[in-house]
C-alpha atoms as a PDB file:
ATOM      1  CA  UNK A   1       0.000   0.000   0.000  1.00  0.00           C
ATOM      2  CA  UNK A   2       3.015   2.003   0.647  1.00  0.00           C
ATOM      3  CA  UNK A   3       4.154   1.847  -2.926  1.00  0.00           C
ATOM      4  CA  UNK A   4       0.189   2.380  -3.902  1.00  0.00           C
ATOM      5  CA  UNK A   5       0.591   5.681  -2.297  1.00  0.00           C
ATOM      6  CA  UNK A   6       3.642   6.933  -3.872  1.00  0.00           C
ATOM      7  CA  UNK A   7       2.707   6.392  -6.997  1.00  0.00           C
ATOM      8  CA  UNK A   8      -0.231   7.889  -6.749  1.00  0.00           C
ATOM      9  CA  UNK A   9       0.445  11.361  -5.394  1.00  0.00           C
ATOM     10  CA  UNK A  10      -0.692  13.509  -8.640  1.00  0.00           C
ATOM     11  CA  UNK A  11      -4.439  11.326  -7.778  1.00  0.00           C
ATOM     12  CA  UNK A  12      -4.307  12.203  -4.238  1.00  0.00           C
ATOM     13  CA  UNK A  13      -3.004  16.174  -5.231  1.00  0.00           C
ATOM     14  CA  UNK A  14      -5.803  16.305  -7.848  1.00  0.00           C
ATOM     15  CA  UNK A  15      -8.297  14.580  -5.332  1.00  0.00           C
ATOM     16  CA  UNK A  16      -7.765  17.654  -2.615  1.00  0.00           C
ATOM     17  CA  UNK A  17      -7.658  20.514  -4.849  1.00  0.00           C
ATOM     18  CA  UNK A  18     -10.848  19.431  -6.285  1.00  0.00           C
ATOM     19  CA  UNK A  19     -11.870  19.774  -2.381  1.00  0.00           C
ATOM     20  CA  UNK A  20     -11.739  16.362  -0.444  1.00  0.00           C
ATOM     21  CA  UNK A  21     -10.912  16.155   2.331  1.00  0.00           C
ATOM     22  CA  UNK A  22      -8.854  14.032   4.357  1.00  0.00           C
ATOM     23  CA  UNK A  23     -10.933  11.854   6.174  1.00  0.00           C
ATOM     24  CA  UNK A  24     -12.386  10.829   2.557  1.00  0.00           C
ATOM     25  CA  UNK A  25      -8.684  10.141   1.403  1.00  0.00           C
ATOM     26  CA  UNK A  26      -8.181   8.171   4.598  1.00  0.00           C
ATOM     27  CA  UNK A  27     -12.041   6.140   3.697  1.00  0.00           C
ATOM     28  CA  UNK A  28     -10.627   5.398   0.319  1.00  0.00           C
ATOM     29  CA  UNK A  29      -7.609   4.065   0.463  1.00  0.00           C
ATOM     30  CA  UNK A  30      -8.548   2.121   3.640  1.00  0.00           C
ATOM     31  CA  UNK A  31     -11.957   0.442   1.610  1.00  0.00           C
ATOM     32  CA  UNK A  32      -8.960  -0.401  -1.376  1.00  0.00           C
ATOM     33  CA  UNK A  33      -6.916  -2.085   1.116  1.00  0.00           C
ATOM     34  CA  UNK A  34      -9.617  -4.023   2.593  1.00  0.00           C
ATOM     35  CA  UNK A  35     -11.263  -4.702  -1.066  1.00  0.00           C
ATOM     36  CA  UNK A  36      -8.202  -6.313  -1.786  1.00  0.00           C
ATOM     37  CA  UNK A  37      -7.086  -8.237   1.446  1.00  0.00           C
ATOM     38  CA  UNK A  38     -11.184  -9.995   1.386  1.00  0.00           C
ATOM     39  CA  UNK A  39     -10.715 -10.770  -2.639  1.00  0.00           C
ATOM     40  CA  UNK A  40      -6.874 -12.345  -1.411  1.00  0.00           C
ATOM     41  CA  UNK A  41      -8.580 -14.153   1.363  1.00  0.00           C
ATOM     42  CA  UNK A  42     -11.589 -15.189  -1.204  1.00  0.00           C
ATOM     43  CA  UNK A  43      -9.275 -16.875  -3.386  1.00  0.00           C
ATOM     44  CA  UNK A  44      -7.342 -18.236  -0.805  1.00  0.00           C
ATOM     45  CA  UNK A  45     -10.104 -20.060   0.517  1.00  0.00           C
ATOM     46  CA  UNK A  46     -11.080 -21.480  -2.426  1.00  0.00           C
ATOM     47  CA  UNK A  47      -7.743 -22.865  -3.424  1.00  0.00           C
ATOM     48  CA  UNK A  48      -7.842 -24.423  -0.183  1.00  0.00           C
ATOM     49  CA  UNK A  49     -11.327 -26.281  -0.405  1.00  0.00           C
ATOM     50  CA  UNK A  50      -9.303 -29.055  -2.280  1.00  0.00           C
ATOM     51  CA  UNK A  51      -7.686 -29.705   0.551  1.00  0.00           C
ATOM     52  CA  UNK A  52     -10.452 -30.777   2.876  1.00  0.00           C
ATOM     53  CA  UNK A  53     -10.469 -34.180   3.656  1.00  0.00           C
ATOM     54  CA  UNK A  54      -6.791 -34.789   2.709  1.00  0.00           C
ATOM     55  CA  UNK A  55      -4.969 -37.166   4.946  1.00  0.00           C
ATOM     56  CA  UNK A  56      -1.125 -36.914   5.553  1.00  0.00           C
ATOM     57  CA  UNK A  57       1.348 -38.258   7.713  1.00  0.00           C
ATOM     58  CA  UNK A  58       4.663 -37.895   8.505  1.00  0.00           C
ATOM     59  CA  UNK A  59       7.627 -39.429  10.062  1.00  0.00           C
ATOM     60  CA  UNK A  60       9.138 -38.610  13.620  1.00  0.00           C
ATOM     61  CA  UNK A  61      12.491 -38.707  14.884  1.00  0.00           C
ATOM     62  CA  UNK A  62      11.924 -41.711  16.593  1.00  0.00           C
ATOM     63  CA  UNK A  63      10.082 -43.799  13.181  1.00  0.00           C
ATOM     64  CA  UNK A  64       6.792 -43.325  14.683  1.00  0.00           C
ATOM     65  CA  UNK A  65       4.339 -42.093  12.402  1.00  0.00           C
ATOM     66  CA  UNK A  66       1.989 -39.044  12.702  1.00  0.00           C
ATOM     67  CA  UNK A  67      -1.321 -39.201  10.515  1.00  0.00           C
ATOM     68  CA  UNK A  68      -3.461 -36.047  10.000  1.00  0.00           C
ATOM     69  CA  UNK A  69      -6.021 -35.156   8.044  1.00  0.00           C
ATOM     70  CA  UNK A  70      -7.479 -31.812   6.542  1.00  0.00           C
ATOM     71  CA  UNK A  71     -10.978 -30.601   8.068  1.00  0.00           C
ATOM     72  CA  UNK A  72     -11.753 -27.313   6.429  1.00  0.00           C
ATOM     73  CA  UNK A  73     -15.373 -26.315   7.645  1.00  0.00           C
ATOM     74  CA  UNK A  74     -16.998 -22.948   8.188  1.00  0.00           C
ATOM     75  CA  UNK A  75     -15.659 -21.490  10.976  1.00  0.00           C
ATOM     76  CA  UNK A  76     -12.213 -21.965   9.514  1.00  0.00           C
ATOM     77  CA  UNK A  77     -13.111 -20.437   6.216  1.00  0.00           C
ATOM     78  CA  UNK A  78     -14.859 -18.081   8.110  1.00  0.00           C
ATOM     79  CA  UNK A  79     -12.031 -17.275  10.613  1.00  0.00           C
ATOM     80  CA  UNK A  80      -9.490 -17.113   7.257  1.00  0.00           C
ATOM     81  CA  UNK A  81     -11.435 -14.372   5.987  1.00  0.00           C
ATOM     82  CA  UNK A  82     -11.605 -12.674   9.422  1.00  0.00           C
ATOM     83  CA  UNK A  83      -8.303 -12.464   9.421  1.00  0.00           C
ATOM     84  CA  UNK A  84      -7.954 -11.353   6.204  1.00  0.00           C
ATOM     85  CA  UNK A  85     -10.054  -8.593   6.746  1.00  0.00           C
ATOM     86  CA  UNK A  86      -8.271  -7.454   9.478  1.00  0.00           C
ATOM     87  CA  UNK A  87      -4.963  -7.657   7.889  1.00  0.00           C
ATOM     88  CA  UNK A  88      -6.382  -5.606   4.965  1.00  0.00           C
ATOM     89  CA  UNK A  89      -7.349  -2.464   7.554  1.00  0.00           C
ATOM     90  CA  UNK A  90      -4.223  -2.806   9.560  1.00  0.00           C
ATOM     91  CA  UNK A  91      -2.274  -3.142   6.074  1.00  0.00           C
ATOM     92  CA  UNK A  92      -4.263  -0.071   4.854  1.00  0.00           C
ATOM     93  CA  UNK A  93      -4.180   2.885   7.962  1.00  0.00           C
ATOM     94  CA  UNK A  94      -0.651   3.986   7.645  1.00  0.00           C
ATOM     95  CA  UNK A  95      -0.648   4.256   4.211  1.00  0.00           C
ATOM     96  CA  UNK A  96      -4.197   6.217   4.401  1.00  0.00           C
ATOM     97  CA  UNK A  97      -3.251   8.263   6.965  1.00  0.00           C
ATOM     98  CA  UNK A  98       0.564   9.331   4.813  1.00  0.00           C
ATOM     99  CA  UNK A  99      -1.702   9.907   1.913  1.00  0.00           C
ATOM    100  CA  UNK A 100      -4.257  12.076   3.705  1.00  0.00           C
ATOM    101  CA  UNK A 101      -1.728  13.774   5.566  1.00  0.00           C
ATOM    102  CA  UNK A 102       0.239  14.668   2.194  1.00  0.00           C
ATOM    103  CA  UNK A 103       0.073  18.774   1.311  1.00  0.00           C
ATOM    104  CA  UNK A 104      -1.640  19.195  -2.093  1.00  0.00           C
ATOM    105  CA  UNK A 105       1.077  21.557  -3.639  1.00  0.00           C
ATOM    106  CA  UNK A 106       4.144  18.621  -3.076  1.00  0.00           C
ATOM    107  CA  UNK A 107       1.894  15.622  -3.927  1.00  0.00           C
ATOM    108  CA  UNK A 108       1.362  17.711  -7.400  1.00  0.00           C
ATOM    109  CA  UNK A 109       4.881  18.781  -7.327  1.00  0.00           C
ATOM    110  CA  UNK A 110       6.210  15.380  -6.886  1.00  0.00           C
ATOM    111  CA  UNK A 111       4.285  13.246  -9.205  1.00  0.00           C
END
């Protein structure tokens, strides 16, 4: 998101001289970063549906075997996506808050 925000500074210039303000910046680029993270987590979860019901096993140090098998139900797909969420805000506030904090005559300056 950090890169996101640098090269975007002529958008965020152009996006406060037309008169928005920061806390919409902030909204913005906060609802991208979570947009993303759930569509990541989305397709993570479906790659691992596969999965369920998978057995495995491997070998210990001392040549006793471990068996496992894959149980994916809902409150793991469920708890995935939580998490994914939650990385996608916590991935997305400094970023926001650099590009909301940004002066509007550098950002068009710079870009």
């Amino acid at each position: 998101m950090y890169a996101l925000v640098a090269g975007r500074t002529r958008e965020i210039g152009t996006l406060r001289a037309l008169g928005f303000s920061k806390v919409s910046i902030l909204t913005a680029f906060v609802v991208e970063s979570t947009f993303l993270a759930v569509v990541g987590g989305a397709l993570g979860c479906l790659l691992a549906l596969p999965a369920n019901g998978m057995t495995a096993a491997a070998m210990g140090g001392n040549f006793s075997e471990i068996g496992f098998a894959f149980r994916i139900g809902g409150t793991s797909l469920a708890a995935g996506m939580g998490l994914a969420v939650l990385m996608g805000v916590a991935g997305g506030v400094l970023p926001a808050f650099r590009a909301a904090r940004m002066p509007i005559t550098s950002a068009l300056r710079d870009a």
